[in-house]
N, C-alpha and C. Protein backbone atom coordinates (compact mmCIF):
# COMPACT_ATOMS: atom_id res chain seq x y z
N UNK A 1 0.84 -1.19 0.00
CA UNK A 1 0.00 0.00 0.00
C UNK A 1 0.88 1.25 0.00
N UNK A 2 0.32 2.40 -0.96
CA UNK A 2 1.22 3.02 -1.15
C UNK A 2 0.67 4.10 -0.09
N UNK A 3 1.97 5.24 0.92
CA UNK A 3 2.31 6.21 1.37
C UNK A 3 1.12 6.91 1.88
N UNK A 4 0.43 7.48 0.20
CA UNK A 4 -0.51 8.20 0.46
C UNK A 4 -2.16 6.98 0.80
N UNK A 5 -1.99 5.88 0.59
CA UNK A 5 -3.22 5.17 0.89
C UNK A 5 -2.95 5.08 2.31
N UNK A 6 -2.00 5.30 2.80
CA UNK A 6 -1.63 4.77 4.34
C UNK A 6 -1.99 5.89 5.03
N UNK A 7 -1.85 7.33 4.45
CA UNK A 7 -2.51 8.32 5.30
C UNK A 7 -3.84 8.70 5.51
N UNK A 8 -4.18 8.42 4.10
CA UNK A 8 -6.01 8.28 3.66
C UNK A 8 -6.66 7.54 5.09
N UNK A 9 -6.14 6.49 5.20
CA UNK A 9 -6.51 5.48 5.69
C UNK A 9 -6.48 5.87 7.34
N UNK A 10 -5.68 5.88 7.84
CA UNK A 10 -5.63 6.94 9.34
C UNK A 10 -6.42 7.94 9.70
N UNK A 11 -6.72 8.65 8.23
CA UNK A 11 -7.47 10.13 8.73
C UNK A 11 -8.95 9.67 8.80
N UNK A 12 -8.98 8.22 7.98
CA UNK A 12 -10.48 7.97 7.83
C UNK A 12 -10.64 7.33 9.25
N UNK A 13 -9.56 6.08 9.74
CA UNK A 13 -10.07 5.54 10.71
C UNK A 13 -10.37 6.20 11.98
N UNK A 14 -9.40 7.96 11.57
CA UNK A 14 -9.46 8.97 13.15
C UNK A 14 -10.75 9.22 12.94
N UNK A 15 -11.51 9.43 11.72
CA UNK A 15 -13.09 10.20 11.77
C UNK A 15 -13.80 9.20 12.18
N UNK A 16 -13.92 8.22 11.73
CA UNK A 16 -14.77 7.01 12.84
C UNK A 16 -14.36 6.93 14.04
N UNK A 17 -13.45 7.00 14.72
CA UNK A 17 -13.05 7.23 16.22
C UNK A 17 -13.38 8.41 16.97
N UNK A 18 -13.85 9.38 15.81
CA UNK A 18 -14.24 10.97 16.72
C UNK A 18 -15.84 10.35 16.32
N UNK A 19 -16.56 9.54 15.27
CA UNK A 19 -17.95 9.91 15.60
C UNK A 19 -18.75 8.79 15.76
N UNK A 20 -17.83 7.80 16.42
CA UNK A 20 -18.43 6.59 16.76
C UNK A 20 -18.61 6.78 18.37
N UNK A 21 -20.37 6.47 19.11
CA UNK A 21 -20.65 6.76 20.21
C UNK A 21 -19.78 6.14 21.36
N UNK A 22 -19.63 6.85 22.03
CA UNK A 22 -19.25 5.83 23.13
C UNK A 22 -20.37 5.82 24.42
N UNK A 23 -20.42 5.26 25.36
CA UNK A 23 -20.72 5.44 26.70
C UNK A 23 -20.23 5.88 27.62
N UNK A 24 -20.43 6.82 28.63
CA UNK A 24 -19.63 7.84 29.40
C UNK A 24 -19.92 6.82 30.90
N UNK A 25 -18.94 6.50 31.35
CA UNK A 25 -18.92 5.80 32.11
C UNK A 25 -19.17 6.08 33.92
N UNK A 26 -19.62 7.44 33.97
CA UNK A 26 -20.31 8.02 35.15
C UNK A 26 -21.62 7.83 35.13
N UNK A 27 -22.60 8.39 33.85
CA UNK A 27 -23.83 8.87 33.84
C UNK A 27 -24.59 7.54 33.33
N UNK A 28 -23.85 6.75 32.22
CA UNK A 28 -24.17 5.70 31.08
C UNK A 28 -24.89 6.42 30.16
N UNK A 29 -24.88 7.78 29.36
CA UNK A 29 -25.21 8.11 28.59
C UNK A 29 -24.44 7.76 27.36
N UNK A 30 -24.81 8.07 26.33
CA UNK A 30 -24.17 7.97 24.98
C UNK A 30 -23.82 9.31 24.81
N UNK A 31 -22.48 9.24 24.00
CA UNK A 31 -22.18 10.58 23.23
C UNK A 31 -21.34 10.49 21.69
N UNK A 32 -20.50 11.30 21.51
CA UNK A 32 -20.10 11.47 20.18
C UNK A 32 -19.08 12.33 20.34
N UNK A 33 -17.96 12.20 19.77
CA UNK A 33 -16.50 12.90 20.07
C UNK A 33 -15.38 11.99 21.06
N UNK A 34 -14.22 12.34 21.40
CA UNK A 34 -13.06 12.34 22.07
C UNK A 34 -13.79 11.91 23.37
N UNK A 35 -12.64 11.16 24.27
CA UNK A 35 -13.27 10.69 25.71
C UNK A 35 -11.76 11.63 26.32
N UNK A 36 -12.99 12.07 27.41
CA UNK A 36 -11.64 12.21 28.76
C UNK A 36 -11.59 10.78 29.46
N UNK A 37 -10.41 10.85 29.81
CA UNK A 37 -9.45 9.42 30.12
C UNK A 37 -9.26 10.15 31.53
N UNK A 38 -9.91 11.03 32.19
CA UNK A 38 -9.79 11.25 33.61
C UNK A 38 -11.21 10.54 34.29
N UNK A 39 -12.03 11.37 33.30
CA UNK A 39 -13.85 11.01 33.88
C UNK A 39 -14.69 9.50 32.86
N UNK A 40 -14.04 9.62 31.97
CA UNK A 40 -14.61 8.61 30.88
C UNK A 40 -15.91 9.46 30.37
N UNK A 41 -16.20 10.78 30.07
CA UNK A 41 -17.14 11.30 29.87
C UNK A 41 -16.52 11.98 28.69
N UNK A 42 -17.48 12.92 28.08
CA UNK A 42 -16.91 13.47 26.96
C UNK A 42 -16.02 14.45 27.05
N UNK A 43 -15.02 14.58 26.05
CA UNK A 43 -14.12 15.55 26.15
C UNK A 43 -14.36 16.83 25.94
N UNK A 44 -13.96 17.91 27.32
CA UNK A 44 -14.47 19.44 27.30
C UNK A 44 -13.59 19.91 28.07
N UNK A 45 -13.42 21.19 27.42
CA UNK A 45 -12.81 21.76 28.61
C UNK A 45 -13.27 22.12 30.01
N UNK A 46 -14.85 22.42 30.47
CA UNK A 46 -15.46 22.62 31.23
C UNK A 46 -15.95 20.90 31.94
N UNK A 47 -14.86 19.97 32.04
CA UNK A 47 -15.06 18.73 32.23
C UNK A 47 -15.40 18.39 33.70
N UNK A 48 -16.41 18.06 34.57
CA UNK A 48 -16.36 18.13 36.03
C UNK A 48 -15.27 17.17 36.30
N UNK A 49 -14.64 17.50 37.64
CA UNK A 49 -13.16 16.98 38.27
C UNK A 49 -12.04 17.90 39.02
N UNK A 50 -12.29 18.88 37.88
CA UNK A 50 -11.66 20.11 38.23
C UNK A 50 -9.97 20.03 37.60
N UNK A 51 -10.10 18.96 37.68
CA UNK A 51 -8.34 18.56 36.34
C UNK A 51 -8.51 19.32 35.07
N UNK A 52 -7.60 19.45 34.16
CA UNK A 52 -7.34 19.48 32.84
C UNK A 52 -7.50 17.74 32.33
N UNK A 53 -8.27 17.84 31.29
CA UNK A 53 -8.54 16.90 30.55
C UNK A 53 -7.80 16.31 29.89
N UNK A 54 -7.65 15.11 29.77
CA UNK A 54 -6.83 14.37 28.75
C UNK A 54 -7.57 13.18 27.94
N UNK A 55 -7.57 13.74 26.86
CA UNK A 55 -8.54 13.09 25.61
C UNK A 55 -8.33 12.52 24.38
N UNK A 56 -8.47 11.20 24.34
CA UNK A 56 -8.26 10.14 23.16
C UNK A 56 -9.63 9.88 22.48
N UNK A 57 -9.44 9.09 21.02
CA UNK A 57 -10.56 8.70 20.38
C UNK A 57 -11.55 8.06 21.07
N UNK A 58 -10.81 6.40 21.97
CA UNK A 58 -11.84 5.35 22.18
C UNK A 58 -11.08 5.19 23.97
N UNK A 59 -12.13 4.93 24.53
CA UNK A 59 -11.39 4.34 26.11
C UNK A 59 -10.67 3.50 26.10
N UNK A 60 -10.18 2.60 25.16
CA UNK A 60 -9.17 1.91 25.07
C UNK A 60 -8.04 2.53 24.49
N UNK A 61 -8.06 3.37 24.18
CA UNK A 61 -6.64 4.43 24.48
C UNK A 61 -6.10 5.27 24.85
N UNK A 62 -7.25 5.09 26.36
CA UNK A 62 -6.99 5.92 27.38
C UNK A 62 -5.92 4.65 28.36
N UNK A 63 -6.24 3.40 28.24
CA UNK A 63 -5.15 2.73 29.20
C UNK A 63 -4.07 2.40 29.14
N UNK A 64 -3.21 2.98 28.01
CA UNK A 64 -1.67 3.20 28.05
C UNK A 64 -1.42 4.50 29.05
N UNK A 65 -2.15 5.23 29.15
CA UNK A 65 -1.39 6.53 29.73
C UNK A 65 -2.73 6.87 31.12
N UNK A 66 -3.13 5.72 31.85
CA UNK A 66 -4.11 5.78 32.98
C UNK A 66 -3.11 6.22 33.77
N UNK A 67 -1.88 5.95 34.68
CA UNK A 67 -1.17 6.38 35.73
C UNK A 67 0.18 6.85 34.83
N UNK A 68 0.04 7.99 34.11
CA UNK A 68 0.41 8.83 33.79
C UNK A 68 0.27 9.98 33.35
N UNK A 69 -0.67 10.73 33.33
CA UNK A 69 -1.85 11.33 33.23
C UNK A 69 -0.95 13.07 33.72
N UNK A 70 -0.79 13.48 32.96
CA UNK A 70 -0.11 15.13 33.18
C UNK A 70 -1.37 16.52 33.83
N UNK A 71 -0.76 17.06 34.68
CA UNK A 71 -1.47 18.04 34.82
C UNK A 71 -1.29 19.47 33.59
N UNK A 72 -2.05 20.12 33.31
CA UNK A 72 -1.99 20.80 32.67
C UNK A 72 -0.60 22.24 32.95
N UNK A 73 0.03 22.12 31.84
CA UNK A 73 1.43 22.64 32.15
C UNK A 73 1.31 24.26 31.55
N UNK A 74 1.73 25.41 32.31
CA UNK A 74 1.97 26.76 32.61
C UNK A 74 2.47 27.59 33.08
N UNK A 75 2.54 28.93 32.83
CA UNK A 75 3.09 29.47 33.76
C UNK A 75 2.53 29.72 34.85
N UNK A 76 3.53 30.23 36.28
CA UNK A 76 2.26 30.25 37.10
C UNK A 76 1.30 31.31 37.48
N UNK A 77 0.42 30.96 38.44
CA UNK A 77 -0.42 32.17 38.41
C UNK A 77 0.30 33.82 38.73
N UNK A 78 -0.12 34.83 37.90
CA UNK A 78 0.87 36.17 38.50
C UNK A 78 -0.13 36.59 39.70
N UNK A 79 0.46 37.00 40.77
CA UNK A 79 0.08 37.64 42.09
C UNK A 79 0.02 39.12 41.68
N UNK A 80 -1.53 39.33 41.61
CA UNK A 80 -1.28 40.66 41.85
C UNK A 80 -1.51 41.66 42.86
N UNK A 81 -0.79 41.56 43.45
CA UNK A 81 -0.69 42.03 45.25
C UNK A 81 0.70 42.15 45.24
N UNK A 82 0.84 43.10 46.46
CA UNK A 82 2.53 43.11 47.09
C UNK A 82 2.89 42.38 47.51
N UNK A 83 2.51 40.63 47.56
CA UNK A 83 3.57 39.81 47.85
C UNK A 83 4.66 39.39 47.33
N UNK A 84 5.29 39.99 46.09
CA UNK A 84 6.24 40.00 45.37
C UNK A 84 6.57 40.98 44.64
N UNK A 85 7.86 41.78 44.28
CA UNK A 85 8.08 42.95 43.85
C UNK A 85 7.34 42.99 42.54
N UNK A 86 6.69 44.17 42.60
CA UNK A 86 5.67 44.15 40.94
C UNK A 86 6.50 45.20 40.31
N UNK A 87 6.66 45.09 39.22
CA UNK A 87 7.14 46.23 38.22
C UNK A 87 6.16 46.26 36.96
N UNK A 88 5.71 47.79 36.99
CA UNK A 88 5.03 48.20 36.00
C UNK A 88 5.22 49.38 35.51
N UNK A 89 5.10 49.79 34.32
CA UNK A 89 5.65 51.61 34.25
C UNK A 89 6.62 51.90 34.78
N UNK A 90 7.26 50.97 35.86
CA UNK A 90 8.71 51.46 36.46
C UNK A 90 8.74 51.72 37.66
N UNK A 91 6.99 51.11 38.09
CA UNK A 91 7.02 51.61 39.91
C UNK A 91 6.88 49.83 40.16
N UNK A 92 7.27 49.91 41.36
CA UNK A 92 7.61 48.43 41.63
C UNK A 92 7.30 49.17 43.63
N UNK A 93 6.84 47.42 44.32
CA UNK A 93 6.54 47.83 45.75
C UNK A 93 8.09 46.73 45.87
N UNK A 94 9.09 47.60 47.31
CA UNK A 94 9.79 46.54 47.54
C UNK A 94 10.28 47.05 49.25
N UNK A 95 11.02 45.93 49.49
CA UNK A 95 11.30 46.38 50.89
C UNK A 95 12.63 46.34 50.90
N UNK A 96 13.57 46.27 50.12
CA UNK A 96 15.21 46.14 50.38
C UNK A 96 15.68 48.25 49.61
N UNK A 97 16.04 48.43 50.62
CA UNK A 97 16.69 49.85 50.53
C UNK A 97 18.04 49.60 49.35
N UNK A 98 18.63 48.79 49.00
CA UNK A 98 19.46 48.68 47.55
C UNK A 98 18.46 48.91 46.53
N UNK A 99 17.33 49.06 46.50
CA UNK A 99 16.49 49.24 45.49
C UNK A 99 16.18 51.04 45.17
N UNK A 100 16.74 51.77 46.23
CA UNK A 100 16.15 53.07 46.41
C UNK A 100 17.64 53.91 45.66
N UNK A 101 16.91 55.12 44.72
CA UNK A 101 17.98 55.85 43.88
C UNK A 101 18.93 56.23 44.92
N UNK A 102 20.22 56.86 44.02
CA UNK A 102 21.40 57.58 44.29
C UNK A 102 20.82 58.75 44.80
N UNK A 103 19.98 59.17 44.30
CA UNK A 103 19.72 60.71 44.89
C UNK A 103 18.10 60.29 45.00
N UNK A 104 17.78 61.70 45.93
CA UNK A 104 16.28 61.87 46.90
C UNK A 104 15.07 61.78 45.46
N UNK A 105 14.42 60.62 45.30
CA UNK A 105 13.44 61.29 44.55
C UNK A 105 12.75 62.16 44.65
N UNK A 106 11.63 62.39 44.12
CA UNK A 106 10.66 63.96 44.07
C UNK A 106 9.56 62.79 45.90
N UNK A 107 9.37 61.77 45.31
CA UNK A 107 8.53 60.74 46.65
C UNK A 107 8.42 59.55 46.82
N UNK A 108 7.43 59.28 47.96
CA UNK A 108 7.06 57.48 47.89
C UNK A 108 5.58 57.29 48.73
N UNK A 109 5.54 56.02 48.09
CA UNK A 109 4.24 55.59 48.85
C UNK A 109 4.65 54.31 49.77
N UNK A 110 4.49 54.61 51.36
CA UNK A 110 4.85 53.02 52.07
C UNK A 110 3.57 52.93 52.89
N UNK A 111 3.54 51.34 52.53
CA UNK A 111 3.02 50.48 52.25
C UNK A 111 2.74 50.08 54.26
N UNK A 112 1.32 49.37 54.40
CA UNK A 112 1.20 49.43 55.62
C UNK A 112 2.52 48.84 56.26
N UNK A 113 2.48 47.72 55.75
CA UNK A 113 3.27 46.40 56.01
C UNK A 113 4.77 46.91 55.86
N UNK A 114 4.72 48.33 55.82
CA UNK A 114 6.37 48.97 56.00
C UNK A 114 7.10 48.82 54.20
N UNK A 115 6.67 48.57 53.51
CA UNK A 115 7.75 48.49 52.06
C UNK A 115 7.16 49.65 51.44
N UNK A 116 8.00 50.29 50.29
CA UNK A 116 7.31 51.03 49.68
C UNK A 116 7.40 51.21 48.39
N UNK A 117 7.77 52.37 47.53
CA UNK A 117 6.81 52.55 46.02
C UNK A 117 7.45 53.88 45.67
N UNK A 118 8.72 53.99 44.70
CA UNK A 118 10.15 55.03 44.89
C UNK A 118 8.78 56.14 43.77
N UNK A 119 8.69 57.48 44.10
CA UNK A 119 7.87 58.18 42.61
C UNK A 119 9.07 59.18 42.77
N UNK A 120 8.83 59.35 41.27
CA UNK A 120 10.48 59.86 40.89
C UNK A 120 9.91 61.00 39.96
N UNK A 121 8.45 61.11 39.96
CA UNK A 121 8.02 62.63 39.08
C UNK A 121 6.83 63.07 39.66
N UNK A 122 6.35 64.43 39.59
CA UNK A 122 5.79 64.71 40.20
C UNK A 122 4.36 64.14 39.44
N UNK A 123 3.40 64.39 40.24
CA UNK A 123 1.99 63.57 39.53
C UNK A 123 2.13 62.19 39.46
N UNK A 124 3.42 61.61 40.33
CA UNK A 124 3.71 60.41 40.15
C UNK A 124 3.09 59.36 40.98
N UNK A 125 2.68 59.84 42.18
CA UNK A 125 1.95 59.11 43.07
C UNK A 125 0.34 58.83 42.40
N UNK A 126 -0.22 59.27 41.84
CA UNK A 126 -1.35 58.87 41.25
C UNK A 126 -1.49 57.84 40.27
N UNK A 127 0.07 57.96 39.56
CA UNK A 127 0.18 57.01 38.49
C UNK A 127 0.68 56.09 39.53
N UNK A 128 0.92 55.77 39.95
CA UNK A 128 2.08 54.91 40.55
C UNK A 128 0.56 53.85 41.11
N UNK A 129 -0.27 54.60 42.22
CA UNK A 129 -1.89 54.01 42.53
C UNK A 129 -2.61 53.01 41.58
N UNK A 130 -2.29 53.65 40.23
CA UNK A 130 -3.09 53.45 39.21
C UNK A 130 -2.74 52.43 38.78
N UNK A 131 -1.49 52.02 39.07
CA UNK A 131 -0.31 50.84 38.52
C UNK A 131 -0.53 49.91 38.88
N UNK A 132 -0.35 49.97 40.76
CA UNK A 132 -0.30 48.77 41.96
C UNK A 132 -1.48 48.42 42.34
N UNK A 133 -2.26 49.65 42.41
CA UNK A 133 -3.72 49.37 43.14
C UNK A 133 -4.40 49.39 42.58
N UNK A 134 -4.71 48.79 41.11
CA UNK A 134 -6.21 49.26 40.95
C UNK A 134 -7.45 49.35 41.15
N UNK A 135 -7.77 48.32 42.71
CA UNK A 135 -8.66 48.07 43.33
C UNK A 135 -9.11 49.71 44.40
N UNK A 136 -8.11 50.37 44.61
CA UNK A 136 -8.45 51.89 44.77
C UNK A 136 -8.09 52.78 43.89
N UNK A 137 -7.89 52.32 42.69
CA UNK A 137 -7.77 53.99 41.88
C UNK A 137 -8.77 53.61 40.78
N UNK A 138 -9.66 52.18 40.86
CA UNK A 138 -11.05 51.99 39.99
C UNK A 138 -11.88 53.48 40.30
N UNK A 139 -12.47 54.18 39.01
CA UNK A 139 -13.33 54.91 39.38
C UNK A 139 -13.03 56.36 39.91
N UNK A 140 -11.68 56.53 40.30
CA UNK A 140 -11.35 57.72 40.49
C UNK A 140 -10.40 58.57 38.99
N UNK A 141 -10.81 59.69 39.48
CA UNK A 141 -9.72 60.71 38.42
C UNK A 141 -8.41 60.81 38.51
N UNK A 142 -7.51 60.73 38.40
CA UNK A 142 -6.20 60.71 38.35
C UNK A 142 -5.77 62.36 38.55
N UNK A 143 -4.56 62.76 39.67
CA UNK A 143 -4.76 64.39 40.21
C UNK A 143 -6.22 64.66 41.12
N UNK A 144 -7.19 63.71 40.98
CA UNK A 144 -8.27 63.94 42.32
C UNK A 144 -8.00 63.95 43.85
N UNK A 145 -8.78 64.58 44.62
CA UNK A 145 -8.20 64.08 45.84
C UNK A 145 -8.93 63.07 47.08
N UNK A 146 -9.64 62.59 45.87
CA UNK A 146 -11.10 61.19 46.33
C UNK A 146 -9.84 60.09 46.35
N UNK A 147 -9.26 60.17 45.05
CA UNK A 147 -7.92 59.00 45.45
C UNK A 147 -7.04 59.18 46.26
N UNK A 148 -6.60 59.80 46.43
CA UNK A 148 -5.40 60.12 47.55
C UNK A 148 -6.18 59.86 48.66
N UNK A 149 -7.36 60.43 48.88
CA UNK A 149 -8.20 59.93 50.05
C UNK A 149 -7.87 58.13 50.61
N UNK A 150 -8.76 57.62 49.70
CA UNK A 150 -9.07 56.46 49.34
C UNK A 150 -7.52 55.76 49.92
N UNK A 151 -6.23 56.20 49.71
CA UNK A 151 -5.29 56.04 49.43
C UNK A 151 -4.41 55.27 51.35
N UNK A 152 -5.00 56.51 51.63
CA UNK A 152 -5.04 56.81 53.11
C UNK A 152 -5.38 56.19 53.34
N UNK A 153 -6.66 55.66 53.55
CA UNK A 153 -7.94 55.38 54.09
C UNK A 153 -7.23 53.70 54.06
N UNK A 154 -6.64 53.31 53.13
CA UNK A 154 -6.07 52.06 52.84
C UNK A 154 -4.56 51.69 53.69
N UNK A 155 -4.43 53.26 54.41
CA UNK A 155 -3.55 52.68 55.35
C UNK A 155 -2.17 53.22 54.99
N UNK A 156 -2.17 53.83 53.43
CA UNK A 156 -0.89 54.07 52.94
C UNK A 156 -0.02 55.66 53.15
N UNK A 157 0.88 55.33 53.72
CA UNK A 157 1.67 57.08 53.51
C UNK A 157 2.18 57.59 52.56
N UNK A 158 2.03 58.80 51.92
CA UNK A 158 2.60 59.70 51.45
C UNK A 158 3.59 60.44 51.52
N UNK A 159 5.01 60.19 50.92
CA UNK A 159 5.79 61.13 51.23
C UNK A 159 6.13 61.64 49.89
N UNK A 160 6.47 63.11 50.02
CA UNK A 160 6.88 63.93 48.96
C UNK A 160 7.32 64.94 49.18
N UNK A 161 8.64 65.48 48.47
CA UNK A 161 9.41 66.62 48.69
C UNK A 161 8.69 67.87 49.16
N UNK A 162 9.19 69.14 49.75
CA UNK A 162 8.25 70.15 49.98
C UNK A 162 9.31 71.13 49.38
N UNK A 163 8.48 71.51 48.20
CA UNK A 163 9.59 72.35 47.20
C UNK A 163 11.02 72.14 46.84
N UNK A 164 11.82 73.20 47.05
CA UNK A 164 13.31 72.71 46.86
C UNK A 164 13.93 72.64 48.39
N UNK A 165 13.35 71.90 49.56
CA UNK A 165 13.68 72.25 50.59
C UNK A 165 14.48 70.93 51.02
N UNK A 166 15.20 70.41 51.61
CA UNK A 166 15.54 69.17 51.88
C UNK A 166 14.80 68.47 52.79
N UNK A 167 13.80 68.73 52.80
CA UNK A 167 12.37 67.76 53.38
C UNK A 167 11.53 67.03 52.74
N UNK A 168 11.26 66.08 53.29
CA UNK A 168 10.18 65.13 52.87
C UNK A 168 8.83 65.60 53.71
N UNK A 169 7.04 66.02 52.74
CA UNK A 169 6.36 66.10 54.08
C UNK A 169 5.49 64.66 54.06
N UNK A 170 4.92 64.78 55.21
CA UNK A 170 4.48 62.87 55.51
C UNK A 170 2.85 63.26 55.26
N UNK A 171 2.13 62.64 54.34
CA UNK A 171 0.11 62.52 54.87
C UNK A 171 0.03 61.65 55.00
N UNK A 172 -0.52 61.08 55.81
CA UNK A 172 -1.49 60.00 56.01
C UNK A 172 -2.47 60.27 56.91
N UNK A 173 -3.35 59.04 57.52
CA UNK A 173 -4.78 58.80 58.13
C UNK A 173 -3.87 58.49 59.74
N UNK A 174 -4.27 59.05 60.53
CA UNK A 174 -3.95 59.05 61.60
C UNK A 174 -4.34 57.65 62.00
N UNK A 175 -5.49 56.96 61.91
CA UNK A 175 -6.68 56.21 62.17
C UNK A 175 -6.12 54.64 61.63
N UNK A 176 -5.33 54.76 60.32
CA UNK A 176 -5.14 53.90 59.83
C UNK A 176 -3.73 53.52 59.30
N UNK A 177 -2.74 54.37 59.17
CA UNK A 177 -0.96 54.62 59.15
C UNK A 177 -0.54 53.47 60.24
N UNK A 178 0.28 52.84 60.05
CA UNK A 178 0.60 51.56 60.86
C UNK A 178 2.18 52.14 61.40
N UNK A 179 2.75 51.40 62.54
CA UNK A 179 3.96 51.97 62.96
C UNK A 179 4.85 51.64 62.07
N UNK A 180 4.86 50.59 61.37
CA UNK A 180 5.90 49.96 60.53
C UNK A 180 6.05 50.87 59.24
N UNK A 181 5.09 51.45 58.90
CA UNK A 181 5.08 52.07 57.57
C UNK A 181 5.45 53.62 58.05
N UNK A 182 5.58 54.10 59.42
CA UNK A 182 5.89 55.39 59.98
C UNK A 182 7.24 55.03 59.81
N UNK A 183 7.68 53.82 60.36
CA UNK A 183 9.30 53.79 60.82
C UNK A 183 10.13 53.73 59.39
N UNK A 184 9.50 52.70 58.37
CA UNK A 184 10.08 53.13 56.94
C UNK A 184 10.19 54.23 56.35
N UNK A 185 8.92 55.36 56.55
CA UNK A 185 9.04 56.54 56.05
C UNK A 185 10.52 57.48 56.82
N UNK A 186 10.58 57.22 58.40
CA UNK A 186 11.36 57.50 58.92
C UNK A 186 13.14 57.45 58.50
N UNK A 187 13.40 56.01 58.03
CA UNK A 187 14.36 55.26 57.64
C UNK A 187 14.59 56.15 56.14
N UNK A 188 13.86 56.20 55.72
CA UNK A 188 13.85 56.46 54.10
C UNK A 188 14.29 58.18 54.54
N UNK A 189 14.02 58.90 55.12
CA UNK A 189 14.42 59.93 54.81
C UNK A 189 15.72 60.24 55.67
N UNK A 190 15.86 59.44 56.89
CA UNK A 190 17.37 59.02 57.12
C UNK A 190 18.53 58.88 56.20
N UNK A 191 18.37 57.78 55.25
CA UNK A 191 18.79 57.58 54.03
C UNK A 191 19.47 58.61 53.02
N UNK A 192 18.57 59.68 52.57
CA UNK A 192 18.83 60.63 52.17
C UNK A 192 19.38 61.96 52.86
N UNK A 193 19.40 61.70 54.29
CA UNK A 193 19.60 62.89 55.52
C UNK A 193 18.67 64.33 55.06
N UNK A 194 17.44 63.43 55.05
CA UNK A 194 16.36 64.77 54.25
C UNK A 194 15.64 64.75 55.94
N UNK A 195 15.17 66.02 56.12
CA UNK A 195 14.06 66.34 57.33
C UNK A 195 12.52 65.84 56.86
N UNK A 196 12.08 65.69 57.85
CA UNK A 196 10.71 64.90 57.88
C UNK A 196 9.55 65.88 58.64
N UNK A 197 8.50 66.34 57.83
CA UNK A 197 7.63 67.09 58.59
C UNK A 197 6.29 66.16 58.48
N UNK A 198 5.88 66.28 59.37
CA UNK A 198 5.26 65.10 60.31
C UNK A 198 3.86 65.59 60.86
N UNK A 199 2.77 66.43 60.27
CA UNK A 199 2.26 66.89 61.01
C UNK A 199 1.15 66.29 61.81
N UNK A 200 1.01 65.33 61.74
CA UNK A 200 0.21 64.29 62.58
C UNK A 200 0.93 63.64 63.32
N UNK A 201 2.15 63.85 64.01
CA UNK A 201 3.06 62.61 64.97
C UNK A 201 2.50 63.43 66.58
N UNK A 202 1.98 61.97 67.36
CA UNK A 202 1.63 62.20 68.53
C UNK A 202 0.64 61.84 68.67
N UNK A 203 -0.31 61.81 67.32
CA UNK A 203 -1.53 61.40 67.06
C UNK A 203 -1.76 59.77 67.55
């Protein structure tokens, strides 16, 4: 038999293997198509089990590969939260001070949990929100001060230069500013030997 009768012949016997019924071996219904070789039911992606599917013509060629059976292979899920340094646009949340410029940026945003968020232009803290959080900068204007609110309210400090002065000044929520994220802001302007105006400390 020649080459091309040998391929004829495969593609025909695969189309009788995709539309010859089988029985789904949970329900005992009949169907038509590919079997999952996890459930013995038809092949879907929405397959109950909660696995990734693995799907042959006939259930008998699902039992070469029964206890070998692959989970579905990827990358993994991305976290999008500060449990790992995020970089986007160039703002990234981190907690190692080798990460912080040669010279004083224009600001930063730290983070309850003490890490923070270098903004290196002005109008930068809004973008920077817009980057990490979008669960508080959904819905707000960008330069508003409903976000910066919001911002607070989430626990986060504000620091940013006060003109050309060698100070950093501090906002936050009295109510909701955590000590850890005071003592980083603290540290951080140590760092730079910049002064810190503080007008809520005592609070």
């Amino acid at each position: 038999m020649r080459n091309f009768d040998k391929a004829v012949l495969r593609i025909d016997e695969s189309l009788r293997d995709w539309f010859k019924p089988h029985t789904d071996k949970r329900t005992g219904k009949r169907f038509k198509g590919w079997v999952n070789c996890r459930t013995g039911g038809p092949c879907s992606s929405k397959s109950k089990g909660g696995k990734y599917p693995v799907c042959r013509p006939t259930h008998a060629q699902c039992k070469p590969i029964k206890h070998k059976m692959h989970k579905k292979k990827g990358h993994a899920r991305v976290q999008w939260k500060e449990s790992a340094l995020q970089e986007n646009l160039g703002y990234k949340i981190s907690d190692k001070f080798t990460d912080l410029p040669d010279s004083p940026p224009h600001g930063f945003w730290v983070t309850k949990n003490g890490k923070f968020i270098v903004v290196s232009r002005m109008f930068g803290h809004d973008e920077a929100l817009n980057t990490l959080y979008p669960e508080i900068a959904q819905g707000e204007q960008i330069g508003g001060s409903r976000l910066q609110m919001k911002a607070l309210q989430a626990g986060l400090i504000r620091m940013a230069k006060l003109g050309n002065t060698n100070t950093y000044g501090l906002t936050y929520h009295p109510l909701h500013a955590t000590s850890a994220a005071k003592k980083t802001a603290k540290d951080i302007a140590s760092f730079y030997n910049m002064g810190l105006q503080d007008d809520f400390e005592g609070y």
